[in-house]
N, C-alpha and C. Protein backbone atom coordinates (compact mmCIF):
# COMPACT_ATOMS: atom_id res chain seq x y z
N UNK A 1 -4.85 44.22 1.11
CA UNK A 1 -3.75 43.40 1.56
C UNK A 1 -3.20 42.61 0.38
N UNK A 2 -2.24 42.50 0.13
CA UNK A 2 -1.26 42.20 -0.89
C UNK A 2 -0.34 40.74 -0.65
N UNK A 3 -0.57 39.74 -1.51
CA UNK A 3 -0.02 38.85 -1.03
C UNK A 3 1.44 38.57 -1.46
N UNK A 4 2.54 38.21 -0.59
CA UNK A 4 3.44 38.49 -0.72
C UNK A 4 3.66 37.57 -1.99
N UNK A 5 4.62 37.97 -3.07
CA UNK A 5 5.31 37.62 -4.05
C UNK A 5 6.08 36.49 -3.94
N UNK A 6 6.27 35.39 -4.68
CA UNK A 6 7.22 33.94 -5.20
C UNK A 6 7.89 33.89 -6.18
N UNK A 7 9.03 33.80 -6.32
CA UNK A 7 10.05 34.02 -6.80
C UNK A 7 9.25 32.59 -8.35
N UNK A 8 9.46 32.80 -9.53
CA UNK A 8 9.01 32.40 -10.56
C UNK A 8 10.24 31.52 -11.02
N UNK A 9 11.49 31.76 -10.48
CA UNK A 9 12.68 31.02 -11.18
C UNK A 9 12.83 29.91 -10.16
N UNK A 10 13.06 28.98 -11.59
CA UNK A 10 13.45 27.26 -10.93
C UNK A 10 14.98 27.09 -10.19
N UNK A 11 14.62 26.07 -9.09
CA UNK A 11 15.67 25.85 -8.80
C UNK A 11 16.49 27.00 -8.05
N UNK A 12 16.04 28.40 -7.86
CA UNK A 12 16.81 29.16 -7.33
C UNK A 12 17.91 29.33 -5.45
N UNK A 13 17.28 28.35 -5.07
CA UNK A 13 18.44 27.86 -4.16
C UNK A 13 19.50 27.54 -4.67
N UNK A 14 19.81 26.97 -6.44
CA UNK A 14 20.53 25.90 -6.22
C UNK A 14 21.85 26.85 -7.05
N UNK A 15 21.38 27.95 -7.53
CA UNK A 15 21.96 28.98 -8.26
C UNK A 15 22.77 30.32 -7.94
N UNK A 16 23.83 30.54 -8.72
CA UNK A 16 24.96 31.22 -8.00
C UNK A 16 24.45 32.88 -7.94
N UNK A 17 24.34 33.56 -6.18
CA UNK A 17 24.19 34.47 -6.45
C UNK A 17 25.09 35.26 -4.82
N UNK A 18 25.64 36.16 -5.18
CA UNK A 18 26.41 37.05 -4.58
C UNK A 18 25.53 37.25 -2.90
N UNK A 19 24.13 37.25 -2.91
CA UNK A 19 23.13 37.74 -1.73
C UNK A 19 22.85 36.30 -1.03
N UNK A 20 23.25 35.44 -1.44
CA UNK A 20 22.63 34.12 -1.67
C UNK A 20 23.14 33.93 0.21
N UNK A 21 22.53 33.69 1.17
CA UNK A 21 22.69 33.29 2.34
C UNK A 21 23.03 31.65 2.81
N UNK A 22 24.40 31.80 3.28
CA UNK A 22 24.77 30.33 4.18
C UNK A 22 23.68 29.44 4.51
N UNK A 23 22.65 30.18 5.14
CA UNK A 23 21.46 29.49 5.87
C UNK A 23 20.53 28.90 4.82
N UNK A 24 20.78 29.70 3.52
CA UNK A 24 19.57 29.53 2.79
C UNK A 24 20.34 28.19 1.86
N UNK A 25 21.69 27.71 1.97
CA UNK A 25 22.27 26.45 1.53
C UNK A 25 22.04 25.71 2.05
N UNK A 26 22.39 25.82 3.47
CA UNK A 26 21.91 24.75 4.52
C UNK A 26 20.57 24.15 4.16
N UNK A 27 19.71 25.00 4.66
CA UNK A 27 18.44 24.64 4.42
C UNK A 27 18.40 24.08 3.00
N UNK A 28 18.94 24.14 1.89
CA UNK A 28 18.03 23.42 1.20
C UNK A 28 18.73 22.14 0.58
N UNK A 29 20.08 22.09 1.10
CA UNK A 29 20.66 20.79 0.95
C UNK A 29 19.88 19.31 2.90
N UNK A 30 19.55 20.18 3.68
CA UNK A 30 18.58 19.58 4.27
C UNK A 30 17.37 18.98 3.83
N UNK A 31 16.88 20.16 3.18
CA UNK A 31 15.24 19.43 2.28
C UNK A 31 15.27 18.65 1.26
N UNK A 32 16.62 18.36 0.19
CA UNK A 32 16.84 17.63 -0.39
C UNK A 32 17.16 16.55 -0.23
N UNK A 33 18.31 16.45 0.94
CA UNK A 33 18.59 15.12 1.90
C UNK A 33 17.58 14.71 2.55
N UNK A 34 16.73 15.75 3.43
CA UNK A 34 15.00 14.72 3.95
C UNK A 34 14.20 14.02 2.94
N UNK A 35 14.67 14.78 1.55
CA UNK A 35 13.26 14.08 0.41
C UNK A 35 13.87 12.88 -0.13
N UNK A 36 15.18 12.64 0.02
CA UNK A 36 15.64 11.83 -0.56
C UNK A 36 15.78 10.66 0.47
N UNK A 37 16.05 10.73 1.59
CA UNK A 37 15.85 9.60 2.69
C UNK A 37 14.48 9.10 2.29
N UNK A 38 13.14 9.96 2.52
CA UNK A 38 12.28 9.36 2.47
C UNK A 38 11.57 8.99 1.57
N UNK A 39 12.55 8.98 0.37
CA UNK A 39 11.86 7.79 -1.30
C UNK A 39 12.98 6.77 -1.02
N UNK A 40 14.03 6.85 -0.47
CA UNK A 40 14.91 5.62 -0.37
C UNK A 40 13.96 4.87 0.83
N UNK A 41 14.02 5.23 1.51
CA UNK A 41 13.29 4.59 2.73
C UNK A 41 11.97 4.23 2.47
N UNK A 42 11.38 4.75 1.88
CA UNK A 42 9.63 4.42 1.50
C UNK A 42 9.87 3.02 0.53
N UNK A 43 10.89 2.98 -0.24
CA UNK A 43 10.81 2.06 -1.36
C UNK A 43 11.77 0.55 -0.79
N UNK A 44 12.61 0.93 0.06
CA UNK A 44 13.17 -0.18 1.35
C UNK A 44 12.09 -0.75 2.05
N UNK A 45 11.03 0.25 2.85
CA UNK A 45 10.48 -0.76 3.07
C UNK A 45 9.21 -1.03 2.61
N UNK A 46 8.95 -0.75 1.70
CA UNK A 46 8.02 -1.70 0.48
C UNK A 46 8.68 -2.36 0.00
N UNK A 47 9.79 -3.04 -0.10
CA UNK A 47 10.79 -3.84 -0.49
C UNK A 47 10.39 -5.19 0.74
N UNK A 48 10.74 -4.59 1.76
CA UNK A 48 10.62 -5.60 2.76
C UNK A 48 9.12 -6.16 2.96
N UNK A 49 8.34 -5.21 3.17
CA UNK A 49 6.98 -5.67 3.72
C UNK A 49 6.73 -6.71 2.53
N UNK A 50 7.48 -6.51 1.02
CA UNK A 50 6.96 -7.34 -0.12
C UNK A 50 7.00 -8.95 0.02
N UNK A 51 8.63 -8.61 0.50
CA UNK A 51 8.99 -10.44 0.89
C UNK A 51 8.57 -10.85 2.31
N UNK A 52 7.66 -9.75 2.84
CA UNK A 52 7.16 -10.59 4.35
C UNK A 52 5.66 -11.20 4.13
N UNK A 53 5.25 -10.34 3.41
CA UNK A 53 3.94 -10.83 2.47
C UNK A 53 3.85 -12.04 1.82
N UNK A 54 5.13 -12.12 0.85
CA UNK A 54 5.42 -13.82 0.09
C UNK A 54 5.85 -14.74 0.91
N UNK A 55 6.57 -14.59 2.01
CA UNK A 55 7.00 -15.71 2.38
C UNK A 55 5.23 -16.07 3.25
N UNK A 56 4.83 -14.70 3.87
CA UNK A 56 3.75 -15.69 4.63
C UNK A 56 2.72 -16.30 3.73
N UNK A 57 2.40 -15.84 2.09
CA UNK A 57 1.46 -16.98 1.42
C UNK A 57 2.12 -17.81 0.92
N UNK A 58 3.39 -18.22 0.45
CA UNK A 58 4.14 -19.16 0.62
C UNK A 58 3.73 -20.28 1.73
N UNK A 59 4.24 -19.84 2.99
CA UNK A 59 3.94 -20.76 3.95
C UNK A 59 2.77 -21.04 4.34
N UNK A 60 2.02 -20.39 4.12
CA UNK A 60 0.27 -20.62 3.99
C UNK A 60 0.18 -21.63 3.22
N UNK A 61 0.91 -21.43 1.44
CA UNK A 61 0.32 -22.48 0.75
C UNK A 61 0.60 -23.97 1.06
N UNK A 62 2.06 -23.58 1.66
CA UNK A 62 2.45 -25.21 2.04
C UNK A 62 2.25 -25.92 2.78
N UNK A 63 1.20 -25.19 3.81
CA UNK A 63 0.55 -26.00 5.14
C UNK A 63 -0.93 -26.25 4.74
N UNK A 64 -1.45 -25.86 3.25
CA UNK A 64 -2.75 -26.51 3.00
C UNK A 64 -2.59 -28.03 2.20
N UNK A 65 -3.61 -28.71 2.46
CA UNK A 65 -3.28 -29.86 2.09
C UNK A 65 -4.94 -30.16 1.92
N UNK A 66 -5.38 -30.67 0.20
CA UNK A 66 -6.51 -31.18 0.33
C UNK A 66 -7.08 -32.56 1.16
N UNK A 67 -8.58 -32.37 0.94
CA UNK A 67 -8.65 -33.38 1.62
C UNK A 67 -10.13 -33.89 1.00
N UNK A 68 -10.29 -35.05 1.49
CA UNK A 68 -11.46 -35.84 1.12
C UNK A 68 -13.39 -35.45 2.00
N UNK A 69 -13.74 -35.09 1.83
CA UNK A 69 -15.16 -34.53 2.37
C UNK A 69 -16.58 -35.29 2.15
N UNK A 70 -17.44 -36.00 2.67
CA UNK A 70 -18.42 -36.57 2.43
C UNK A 70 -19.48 -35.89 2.84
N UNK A 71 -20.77 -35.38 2.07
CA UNK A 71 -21.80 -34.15 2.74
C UNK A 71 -22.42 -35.32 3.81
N UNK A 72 -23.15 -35.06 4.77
CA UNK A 72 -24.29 -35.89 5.81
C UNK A 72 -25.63 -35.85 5.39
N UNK A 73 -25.86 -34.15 4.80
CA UNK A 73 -26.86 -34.22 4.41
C UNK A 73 -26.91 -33.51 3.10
N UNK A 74 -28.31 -33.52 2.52
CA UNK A 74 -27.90 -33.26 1.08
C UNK A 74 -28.30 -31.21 1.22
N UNK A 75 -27.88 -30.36 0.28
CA UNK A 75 -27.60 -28.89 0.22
C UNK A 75 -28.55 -28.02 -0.59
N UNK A 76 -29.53 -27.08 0.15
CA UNK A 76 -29.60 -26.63 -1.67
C UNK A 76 -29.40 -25.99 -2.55
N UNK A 77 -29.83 -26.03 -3.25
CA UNK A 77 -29.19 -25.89 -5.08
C UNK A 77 -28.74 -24.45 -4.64
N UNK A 78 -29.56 -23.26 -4.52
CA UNK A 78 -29.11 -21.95 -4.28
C UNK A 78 -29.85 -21.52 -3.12
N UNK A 79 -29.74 -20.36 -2.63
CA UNK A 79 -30.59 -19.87 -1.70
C UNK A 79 -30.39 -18.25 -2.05
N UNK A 80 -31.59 -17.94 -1.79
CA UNK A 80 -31.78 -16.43 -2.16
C UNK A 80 -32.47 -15.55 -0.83
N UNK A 81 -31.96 -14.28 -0.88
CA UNK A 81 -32.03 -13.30 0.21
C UNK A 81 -33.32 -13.12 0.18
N UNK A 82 -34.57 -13.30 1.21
CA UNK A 82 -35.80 -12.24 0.71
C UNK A 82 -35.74 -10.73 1.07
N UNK A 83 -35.16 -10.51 1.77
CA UNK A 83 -35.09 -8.99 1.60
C UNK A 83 -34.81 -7.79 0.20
N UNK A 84 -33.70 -8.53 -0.46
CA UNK A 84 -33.05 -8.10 -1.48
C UNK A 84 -33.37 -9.25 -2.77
N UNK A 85 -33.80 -10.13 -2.81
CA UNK A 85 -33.91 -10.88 -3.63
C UNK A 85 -32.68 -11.42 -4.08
N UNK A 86 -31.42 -11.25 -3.88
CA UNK A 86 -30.30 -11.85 -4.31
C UNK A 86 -30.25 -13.46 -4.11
N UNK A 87 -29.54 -14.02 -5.36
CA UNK A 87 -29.84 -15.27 -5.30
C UNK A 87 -28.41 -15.54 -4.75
N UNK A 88 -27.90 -16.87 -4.03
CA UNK A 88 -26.22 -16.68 -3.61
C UNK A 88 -25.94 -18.17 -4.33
N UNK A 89 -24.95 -18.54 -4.86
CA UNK A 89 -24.51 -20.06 -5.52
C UNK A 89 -23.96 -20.55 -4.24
N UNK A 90 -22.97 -19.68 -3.57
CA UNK A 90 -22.28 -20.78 -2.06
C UNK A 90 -23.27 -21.42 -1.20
N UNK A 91 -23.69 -22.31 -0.74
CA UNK A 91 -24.31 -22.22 0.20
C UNK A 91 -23.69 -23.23 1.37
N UNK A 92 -24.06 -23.32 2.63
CA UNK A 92 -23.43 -24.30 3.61
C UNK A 92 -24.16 -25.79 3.90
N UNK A 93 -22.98 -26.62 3.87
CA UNK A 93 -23.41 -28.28 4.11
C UNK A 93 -22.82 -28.61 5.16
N UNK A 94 -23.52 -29.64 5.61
CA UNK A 94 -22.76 -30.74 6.90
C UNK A 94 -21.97 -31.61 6.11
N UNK A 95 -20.78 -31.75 6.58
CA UNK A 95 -19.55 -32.81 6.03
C UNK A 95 -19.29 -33.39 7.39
N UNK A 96 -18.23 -34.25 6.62
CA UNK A 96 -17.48 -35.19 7.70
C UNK A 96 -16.46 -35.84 6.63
């Protein structure tokens, strides 16, 4: 079984030929117009989602506001996993 043959020349839709079929224009000014909607459109809305992204850490940043914290009790220094031995620097305190 023989697999059918592909034409090796570039671009040959786009090139003048006497056999050249109506349908086979159509079609490929279609696939050019679908590929081209969808890099205009892919890059529109990564455009948008960009500034929906900034405005919401924008408005994130402007609704944080530091503040003053007193521990209750005192924390310690590190705490480490015994399973894994990992040591962790964060650890949790009582404030107020």
């Amino acid at each position: 079984m023989r697999k059918a043959q592909r034409t090796k020349v570039r671009w040959w839709r786009w090139r003048r030929n006497p056999l050249r079929r109506h349908s086979d224009v159509v079609e490929a000014r279609i696939i050019l117009a679908t590929w081209a909607a969808a890099v205009v459109g892919g890059v529109a809305v990564g455009a948008v989602v960009a500034q929906a992204v900034d405005g919401a850490v924008q408005h994130d940043r402007a609704e944080r506001r530091p503040v003053a914290a007193v521990m209750v009790r005192g924390a310690p220094s590190a705490t480490q996993d015994v399973a894994t031995g990992v040591t962790y620097d964060h650890v949790t305190a009582e404030v107020r």
